[in-house]
C-alpha atoms as a PDB file:
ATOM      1  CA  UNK A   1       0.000   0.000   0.000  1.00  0.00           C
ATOM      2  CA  UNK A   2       1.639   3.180  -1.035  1.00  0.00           C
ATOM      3  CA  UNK A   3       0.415   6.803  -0.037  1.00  0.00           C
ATOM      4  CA  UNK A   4      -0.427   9.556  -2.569  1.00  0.00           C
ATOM      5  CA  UNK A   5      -1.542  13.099  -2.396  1.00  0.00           C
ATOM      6  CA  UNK A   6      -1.527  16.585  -4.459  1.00  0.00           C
ATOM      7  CA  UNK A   7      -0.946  19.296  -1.184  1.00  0.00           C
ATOM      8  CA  UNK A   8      -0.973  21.742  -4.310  1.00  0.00           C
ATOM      9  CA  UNK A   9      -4.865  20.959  -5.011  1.00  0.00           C
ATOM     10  CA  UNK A  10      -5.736  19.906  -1.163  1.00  0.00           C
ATOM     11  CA  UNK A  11      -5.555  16.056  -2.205  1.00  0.00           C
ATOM     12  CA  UNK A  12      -4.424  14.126   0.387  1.00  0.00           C
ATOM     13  CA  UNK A  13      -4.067  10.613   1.584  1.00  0.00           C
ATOM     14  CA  UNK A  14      -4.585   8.368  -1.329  1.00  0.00           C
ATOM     15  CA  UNK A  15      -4.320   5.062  -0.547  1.00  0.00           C
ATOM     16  CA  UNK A  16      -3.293   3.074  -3.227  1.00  0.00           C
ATOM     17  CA  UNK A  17      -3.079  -1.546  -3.723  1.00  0.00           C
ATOM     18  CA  UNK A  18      -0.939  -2.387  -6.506  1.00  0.00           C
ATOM     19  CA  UNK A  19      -2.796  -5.542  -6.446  1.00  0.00           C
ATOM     20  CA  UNK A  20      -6.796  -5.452  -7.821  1.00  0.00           C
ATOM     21  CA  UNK A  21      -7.364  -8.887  -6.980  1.00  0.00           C
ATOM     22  CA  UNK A  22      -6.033 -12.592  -6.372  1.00  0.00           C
ATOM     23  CA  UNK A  23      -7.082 -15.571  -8.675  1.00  0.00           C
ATOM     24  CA  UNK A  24      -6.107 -19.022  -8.103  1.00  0.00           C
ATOM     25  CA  UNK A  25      -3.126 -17.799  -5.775  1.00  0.00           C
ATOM     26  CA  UNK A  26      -2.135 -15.315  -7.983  1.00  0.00           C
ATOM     27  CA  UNK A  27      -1.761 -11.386  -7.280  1.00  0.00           C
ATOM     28  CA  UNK A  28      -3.968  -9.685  -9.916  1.00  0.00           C
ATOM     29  CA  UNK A  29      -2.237  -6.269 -10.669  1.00  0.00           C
ATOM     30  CA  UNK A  30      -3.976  -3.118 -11.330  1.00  0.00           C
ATOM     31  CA  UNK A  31      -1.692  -2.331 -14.185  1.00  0.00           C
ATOM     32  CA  UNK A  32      -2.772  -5.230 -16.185  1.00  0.00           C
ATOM     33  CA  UNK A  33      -6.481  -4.718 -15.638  1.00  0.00           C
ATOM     34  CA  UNK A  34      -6.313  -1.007 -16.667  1.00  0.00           C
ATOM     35  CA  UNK A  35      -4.372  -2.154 -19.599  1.00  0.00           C
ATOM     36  CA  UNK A  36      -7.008  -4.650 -19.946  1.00  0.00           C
ATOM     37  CA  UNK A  37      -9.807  -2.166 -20.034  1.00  0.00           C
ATOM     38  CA  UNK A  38      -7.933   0.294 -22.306  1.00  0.00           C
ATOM     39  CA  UNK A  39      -7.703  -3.084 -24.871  1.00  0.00           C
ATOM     40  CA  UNK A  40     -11.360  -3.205 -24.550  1.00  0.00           C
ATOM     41  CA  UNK A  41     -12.540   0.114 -25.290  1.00  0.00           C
ATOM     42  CA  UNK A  42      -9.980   0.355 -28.219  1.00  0.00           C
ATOM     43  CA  UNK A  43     -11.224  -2.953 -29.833  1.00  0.00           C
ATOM     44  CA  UNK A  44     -14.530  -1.461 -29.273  1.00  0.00           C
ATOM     45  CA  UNK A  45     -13.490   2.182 -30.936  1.00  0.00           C
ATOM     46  CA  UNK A  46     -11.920   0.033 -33.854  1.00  0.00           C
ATOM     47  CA  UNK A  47     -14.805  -1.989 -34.808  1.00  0.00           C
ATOM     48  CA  UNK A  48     -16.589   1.676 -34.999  1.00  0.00           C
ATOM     49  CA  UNK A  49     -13.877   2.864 -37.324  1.00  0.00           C
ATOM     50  CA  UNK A  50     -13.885  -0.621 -39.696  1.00  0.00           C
ATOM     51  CA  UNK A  51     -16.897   0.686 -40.683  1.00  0.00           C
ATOM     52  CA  UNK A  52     -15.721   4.332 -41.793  1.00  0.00           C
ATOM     53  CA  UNK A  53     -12.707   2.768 -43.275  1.00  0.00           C
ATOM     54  CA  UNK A  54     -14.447   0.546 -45.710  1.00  0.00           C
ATOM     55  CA  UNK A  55     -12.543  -2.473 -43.735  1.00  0.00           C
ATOM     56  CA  UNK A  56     -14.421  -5.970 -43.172  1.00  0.00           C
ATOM     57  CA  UNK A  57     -14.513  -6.759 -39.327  1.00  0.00           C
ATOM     58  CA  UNK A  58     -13.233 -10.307 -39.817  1.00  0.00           C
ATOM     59  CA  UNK A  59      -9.975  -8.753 -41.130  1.00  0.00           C
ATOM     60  CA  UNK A  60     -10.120  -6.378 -38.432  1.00  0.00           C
ATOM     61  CA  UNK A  61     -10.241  -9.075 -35.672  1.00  0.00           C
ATOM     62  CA  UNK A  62      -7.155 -10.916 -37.639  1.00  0.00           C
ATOM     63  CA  UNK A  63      -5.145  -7.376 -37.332  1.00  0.00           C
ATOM     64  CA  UNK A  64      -5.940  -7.484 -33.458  1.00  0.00           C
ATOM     65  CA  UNK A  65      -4.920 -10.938 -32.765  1.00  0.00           C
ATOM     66  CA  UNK A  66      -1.649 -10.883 -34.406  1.00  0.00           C
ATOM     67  CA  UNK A  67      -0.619  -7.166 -33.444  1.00  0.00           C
ATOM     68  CA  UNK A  68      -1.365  -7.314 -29.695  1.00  0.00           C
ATOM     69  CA  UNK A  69       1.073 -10.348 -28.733  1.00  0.00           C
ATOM     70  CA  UNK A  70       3.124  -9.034 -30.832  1.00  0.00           C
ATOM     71  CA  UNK A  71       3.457  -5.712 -29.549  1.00  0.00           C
ATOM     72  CA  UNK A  72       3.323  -6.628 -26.008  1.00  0.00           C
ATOM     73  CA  UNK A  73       6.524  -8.974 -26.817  1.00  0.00           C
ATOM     74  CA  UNK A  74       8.323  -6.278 -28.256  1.00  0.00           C
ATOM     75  CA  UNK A  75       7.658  -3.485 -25.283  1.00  0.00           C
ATOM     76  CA  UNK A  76       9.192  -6.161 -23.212  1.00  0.00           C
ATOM     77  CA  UNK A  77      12.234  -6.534 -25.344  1.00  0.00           C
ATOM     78  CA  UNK A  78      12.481  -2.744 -25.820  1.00  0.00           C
ATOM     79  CA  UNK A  79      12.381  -2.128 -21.667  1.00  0.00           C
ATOM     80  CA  UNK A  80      14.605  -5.020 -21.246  1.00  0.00           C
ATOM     81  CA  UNK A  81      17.607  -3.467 -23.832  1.00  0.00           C
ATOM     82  CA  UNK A  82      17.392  -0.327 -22.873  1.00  0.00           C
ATOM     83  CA  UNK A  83      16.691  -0.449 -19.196  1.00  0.00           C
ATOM     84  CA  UNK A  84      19.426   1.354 -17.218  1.00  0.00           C
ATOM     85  CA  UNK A  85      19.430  -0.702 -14.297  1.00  0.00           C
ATOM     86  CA  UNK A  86      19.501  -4.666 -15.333  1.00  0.00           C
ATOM     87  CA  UNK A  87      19.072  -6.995 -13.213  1.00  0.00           C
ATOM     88  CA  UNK A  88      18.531 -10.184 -15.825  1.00  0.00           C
ATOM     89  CA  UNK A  89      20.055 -13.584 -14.505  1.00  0.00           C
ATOM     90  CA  UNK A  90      17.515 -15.553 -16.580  1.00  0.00           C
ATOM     91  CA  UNK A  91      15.387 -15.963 -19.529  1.00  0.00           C
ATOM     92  CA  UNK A  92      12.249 -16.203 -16.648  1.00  0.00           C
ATOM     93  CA  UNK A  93      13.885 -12.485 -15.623  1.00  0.00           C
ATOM     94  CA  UNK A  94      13.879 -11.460 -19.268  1.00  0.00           C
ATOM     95  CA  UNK A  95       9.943 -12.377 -20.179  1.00  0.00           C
ATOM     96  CA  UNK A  96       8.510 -11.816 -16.530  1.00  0.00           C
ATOM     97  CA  UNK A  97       6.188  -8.886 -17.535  1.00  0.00           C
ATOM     98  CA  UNK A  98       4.037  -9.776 -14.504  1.00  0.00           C
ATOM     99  CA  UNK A  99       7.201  -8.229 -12.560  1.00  0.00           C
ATOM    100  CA  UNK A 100       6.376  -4.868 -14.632  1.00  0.00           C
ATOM    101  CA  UNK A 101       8.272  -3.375 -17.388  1.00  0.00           C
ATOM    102  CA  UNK A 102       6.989  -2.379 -20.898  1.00  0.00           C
ATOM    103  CA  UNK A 103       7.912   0.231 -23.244  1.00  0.00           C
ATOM    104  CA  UNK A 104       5.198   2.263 -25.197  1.00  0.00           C
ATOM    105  CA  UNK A 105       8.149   2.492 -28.277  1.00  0.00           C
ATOM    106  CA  UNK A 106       8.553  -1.162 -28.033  1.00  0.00           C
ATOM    107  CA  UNK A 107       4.895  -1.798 -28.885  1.00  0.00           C
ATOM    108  CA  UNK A 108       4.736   0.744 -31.329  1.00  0.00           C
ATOM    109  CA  UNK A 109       7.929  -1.410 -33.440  1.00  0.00           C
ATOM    110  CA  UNK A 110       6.112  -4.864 -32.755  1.00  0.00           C
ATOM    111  CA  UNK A 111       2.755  -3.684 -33.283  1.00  0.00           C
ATOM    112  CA  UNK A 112       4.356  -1.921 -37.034  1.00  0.00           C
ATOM    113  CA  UNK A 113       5.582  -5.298 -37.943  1.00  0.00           C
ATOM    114  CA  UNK A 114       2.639  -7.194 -37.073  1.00  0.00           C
ATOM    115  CA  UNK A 115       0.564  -4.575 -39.250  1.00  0.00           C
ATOM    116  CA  UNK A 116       2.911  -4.585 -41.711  1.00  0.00           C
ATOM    117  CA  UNK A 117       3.248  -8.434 -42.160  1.00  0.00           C
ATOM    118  CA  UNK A 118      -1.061  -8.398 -41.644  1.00  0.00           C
ATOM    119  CA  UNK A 119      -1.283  -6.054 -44.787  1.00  0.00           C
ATOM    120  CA  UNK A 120       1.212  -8.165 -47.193  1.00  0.00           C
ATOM    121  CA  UNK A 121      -0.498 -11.286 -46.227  1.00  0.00           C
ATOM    122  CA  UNK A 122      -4.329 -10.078 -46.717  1.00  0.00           C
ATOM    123  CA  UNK A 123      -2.808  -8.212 -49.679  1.00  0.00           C
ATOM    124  CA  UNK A 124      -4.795  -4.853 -48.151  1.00  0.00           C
ATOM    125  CA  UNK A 125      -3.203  -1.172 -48.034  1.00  0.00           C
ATOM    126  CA  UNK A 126      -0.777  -1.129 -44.662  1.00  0.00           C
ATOM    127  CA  UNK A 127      -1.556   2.913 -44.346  1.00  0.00           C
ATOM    128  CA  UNK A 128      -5.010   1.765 -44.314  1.00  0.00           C
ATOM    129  CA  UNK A 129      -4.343  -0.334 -41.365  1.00  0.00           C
ATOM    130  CA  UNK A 130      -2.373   2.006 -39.991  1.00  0.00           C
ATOM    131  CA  UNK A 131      -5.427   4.281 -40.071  1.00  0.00           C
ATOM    132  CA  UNK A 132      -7.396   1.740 -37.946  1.00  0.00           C
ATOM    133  CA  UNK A 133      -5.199   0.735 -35.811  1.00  0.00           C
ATOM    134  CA  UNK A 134      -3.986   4.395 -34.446  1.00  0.00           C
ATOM    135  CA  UNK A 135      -6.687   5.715 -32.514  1.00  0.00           C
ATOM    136  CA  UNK A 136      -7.224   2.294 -31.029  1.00  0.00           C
ATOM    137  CA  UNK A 137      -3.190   3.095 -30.050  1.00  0.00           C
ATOM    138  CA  UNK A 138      -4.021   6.355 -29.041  1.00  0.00           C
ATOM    139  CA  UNK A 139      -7.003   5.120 -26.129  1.00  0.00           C
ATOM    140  CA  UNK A 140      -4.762   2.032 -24.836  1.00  0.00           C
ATOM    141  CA  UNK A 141      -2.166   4.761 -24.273  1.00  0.00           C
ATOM    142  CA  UNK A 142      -4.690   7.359 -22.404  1.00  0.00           C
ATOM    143  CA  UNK A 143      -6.016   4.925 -20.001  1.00  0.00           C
ATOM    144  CA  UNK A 144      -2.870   2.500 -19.631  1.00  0.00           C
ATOM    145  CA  UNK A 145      -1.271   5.460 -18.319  1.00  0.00           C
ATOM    146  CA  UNK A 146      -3.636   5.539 -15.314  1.00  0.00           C
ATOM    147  CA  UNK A 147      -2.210   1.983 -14.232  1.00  0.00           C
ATOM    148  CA  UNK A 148       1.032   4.047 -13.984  1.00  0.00           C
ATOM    149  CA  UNK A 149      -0.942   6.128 -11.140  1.00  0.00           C
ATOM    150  CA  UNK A 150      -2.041   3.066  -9.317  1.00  0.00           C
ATOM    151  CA  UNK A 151       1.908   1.811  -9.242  1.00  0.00           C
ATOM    152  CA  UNK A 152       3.269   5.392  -8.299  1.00  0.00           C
ATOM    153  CA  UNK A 153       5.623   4.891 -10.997  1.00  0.00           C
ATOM    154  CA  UNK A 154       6.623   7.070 -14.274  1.00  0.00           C
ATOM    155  CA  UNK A 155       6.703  10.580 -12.700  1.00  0.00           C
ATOM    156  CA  UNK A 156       8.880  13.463 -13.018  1.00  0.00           C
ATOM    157  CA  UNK A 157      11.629  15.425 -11.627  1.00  0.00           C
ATOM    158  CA  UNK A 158      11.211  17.387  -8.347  1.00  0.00           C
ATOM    159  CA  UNK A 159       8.603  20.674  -9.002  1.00  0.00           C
ATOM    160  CA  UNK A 160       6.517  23.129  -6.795  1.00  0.00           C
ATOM    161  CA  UNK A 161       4.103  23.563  -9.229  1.00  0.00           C
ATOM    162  CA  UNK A 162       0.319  23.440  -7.562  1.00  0.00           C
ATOM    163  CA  UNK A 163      -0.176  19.911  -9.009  1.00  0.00           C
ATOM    164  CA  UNK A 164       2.703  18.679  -7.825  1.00  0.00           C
ATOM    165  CA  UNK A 165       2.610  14.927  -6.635  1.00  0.00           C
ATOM    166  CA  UNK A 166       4.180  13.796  -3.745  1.00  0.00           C
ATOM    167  CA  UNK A 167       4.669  10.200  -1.166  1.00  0.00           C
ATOM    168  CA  UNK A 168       6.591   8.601   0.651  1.00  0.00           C
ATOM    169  CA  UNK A 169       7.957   5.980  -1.669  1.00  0.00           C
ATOM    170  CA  UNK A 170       8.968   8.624  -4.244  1.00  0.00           C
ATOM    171  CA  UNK A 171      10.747  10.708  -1.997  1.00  0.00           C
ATOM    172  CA  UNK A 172      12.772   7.593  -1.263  1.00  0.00           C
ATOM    173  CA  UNK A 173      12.869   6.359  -4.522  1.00  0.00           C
ATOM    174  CA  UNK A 174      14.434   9.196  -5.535  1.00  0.00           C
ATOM    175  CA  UNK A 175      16.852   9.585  -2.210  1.00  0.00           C
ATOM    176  CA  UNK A 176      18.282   6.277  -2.947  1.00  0.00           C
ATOM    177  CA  UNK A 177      18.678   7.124  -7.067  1.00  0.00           C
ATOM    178  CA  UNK A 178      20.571   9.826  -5.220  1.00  0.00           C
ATOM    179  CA  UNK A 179      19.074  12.052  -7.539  1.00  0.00           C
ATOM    180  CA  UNK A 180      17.656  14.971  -4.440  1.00  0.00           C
ATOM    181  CA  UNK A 181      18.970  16.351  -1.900  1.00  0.00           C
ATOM    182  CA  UNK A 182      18.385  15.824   1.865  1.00  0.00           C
ATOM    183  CA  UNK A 183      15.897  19.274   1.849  1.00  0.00           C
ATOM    184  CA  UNK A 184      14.371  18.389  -1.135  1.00  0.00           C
ATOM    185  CA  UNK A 185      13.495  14.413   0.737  1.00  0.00           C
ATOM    186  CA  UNK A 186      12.405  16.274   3.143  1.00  0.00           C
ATOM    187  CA  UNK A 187      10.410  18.535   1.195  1.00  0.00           C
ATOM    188  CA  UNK A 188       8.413  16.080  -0.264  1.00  0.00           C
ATOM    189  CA  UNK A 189       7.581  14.448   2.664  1.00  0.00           C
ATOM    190  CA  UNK A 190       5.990  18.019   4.110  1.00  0.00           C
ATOM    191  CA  UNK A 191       4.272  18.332   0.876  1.00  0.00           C
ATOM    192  CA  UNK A 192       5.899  21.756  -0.436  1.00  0.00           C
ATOM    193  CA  UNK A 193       7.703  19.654  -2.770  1.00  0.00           C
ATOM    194  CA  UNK A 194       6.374  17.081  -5.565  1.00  0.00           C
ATOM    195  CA  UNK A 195       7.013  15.716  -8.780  1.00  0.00           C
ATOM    196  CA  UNK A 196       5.638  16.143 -12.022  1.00  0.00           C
ATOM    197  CA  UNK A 197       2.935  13.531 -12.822  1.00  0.00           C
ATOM    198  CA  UNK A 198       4.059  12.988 -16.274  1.00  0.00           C
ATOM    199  CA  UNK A 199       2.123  10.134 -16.324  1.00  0.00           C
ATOM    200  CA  UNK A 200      -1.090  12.314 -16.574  1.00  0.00           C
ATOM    201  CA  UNK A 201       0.590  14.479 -18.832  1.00  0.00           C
ATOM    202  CA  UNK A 202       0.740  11.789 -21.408  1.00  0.00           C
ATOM    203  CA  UNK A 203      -2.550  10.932 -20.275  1.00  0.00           C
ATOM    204  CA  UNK A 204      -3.758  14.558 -21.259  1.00  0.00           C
ATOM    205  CA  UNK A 205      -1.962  14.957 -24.364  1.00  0.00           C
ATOM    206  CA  UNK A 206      -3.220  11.845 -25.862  1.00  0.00           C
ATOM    207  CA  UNK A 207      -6.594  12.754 -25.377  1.00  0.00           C
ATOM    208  CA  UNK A 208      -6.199  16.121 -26.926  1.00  0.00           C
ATOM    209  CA  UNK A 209      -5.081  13.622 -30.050  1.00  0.00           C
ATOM    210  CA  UNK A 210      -7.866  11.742 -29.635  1.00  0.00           C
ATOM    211  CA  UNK A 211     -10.182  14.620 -30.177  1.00  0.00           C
ATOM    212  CA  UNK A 212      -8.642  16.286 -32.509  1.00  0.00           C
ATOM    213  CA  UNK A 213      -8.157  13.085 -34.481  1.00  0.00           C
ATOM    214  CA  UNK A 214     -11.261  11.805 -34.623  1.00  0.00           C
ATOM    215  CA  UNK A 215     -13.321  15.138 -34.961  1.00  0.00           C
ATOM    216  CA  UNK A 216     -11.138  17.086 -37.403  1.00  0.00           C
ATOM    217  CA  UNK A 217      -8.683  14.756 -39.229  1.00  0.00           C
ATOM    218  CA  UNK A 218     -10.479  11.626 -39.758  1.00  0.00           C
ATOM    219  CA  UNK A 219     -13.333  13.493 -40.680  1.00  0.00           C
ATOM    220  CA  UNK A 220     -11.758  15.408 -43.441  1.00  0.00           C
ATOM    221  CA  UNK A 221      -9.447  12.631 -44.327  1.00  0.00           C
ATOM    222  CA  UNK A 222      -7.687  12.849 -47.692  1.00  0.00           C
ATOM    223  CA  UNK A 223      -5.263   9.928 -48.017  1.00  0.00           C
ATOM    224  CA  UNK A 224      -4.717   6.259 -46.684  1.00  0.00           C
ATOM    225  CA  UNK A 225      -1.789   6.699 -43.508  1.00  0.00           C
ATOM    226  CA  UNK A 226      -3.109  10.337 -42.522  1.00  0.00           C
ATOM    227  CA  UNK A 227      -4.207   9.730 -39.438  1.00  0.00           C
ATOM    228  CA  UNK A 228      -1.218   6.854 -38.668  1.00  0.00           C
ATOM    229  CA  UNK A 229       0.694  10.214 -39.686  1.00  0.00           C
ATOM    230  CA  UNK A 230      -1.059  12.763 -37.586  1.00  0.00           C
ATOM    231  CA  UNK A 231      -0.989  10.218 -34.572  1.00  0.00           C
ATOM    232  CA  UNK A 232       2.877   9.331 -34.715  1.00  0.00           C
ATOM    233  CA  UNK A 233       4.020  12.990 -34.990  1.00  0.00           C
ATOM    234  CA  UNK A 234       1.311  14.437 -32.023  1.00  0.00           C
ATOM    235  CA  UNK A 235       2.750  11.277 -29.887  1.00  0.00           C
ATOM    236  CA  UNK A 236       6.363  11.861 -30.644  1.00  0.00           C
ATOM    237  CA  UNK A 237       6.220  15.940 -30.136  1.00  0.00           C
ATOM    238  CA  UNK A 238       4.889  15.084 -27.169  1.00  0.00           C
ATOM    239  CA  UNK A 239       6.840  12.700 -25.679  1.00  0.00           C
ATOM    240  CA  UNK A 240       9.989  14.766 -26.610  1.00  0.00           C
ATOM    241  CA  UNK A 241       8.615  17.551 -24.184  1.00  0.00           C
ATOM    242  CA  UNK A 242       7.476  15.141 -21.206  1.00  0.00           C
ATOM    243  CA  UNK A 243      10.205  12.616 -21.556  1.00  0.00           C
ATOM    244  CA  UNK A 244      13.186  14.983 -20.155  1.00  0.00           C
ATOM    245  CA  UNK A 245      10.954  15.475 -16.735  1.00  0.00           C
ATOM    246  CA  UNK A 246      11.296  12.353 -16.316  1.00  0.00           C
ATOM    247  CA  UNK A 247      13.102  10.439 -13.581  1.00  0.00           C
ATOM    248  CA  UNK A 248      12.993   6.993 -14.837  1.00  0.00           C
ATOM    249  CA  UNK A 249      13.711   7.320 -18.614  1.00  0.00           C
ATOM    250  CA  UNK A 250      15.292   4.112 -20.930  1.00  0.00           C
ATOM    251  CA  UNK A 251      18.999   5.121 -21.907  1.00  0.00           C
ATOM    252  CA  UNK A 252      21.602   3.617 -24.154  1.00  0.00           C
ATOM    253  CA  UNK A 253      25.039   4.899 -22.744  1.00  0.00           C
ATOM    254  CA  UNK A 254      24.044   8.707 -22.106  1.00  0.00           C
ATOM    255  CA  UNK A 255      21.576   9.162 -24.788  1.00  0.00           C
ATOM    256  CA  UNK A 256      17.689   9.546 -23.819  1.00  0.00           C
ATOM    257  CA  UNK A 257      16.290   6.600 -26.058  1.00  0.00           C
ATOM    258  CA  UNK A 258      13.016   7.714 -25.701  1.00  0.00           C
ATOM    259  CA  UNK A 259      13.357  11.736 -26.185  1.00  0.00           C
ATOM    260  CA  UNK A 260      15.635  10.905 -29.177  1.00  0.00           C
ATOM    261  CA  UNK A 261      12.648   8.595 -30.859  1.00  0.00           C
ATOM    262  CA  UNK A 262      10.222  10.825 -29.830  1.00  0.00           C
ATOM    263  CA  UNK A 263      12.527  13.807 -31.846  1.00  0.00           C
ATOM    264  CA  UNK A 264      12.355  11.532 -34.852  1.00  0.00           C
ATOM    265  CA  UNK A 265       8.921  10.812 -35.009  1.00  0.00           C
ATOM    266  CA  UNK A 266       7.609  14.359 -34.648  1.00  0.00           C
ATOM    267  CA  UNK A 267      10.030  15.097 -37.767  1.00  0.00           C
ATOM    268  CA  UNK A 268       9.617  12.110 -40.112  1.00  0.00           C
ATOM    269  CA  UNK A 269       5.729  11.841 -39.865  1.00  0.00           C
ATOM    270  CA  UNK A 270       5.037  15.427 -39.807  1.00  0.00           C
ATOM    271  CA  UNK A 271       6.952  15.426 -42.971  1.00  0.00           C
ATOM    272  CA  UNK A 272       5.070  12.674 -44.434  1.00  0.00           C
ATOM    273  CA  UNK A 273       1.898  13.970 -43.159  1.00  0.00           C
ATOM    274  CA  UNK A 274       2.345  16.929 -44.915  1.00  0.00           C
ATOM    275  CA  UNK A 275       4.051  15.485 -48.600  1.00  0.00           C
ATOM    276  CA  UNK A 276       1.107  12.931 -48.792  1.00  0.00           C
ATOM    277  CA  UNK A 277      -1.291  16.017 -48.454  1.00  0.00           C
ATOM    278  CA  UNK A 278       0.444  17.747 -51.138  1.00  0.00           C
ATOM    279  CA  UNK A 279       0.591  15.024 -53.029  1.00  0.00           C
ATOM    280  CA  UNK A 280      -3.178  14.364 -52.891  1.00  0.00           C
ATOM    281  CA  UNK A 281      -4.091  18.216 -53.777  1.00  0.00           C
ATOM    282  CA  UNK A 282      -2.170  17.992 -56.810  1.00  0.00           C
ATOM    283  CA  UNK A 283      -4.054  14.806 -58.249  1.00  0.00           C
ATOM    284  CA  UNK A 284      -7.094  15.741 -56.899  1.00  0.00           C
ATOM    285  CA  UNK A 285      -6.425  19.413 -58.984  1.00  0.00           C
ATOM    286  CA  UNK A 286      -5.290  17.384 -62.328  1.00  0.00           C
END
């Protein structure tokens, strides 16, 4: 049981379980049944959008089954190479995602391939599939990021801001990281210190997406891939700004993996986004 509040907002004493539930002797963690949920609701959102998209159902439920195991195997791989404290002395330690550890850019690569390899096989346009699956992306990462909340895990650097989060365990997190000083510890345990929830900045910004995705861009959609496009660059501008508040962020050597991919994916797709528009406006002028 971990202890949360926002002294900022007059939010105080969250108590907050890790663990949902137990089945069969095993510990039931929050994390998975928020990602759970999320799954749900973006099955739910796709099967909506199958219908906009001019895409059978059947091949929709074929994308889903190959591209979630897929991309959950891969934001397991992607946290394990790039996490910057191992601790792997076996293949169990190396798959045990129960244990916690996934990487949003990890599922983004498997979940490409999957979509990719879907596409060539049904012989159907991959930017068309990358049309459908995106916003289903999009609303797995708004609410997964709420599972980060129940962990107390994938917040920021030290802030006084009024929404400022602040407990126990981060303060000593943090402490032992050796990444605060003795005030600041002791700052956050009085509550006129926090930490950035960056987790519900994500949160927030994806939903902006959201909206704007599916009431301006998919409505006035003009070519197959533009609103893959729209959703990698929002995502990756994004990330590049919250990513460097971070305290807990995936490194190779001194280089912020995930700032660095979210750089290149606000620059590549914006690009693309806005060549395949030009593109279209010139045949659709001819």
């Amino acid at each position: 049981m971990k202890t949360l509040s926002f002294p900022g907002l007059n939010i105080s004493n969250i108590q907050l379980d890790s663990t949902a539930f137990s089945l069969f002797g095993r510990d039931i963690a929050w994390y998975g049944v928020i990602i759970c949920f999320g799954m749900i609701l973006a099955f739910i959102y796709g099967l909506h959008r199958c219908k906009k998209e001019g895409v059978k159902s059947d091949d929709f439920y074929d994308l889903v089954l190959i591209t979630v195991p897929v991309a959950i195997i891969f934001a397991r791989l992607y946290y394990v190479v790039f996490d910057p404290t191992p601790n792997y002395n076996s293949f169990i330690d190396v798959i045990a995602i129960w244990n916690g550890g996934i990487a949003i850019y990890g599922a983004i690569i498997g979940g490409a391939i999957a979509v990719f390899t879907t596409a060539k096989f049904k012989k159907k346009s991959l930017l068309l599939f990358g049309d459908l699956i995106a916003p289903c992306v999009m609303i797995g990462q708004i609410i997964g990021r709420w599972g980060n909340f129940v962990n107390v895990e994938a917040y920021g650097s030290v802030t006084s801001l009024p929404w400022r989060m602040c407990s126990p365990s981060i303060a000593g997190e943090l402490s032992r990281k050796a990444l605060i000083t003795a005030e600041e510890y002791q700052a956050i345990l009085d509550g006129t210190l926090g930490v950035h929830p960056t987790f519900l900045y994500e949160s927030l910004w994806n939903f902006l997406g959201l909206v704007l995705l599916h009431f301006l861009v998919a409505k006035r959609k003009r070519y197959n891939g533009q609103i893959m496009f729209f959703w990698l660059a929002w995502y990756g501008f994004g990330r590049m700004l919250i990513e460097p508040l971070r305290t807990d962020s995936l490194r190779l050597g001194s280089f912020d993996v995930s700032t660095l991919v979210g750089v290149i994916c606000f620059a590549v797709f914006t690009a693309l986004y806005f060549i395949f528009l030009k593109k279209e406006k010139k045949q659709w002028h001819r």
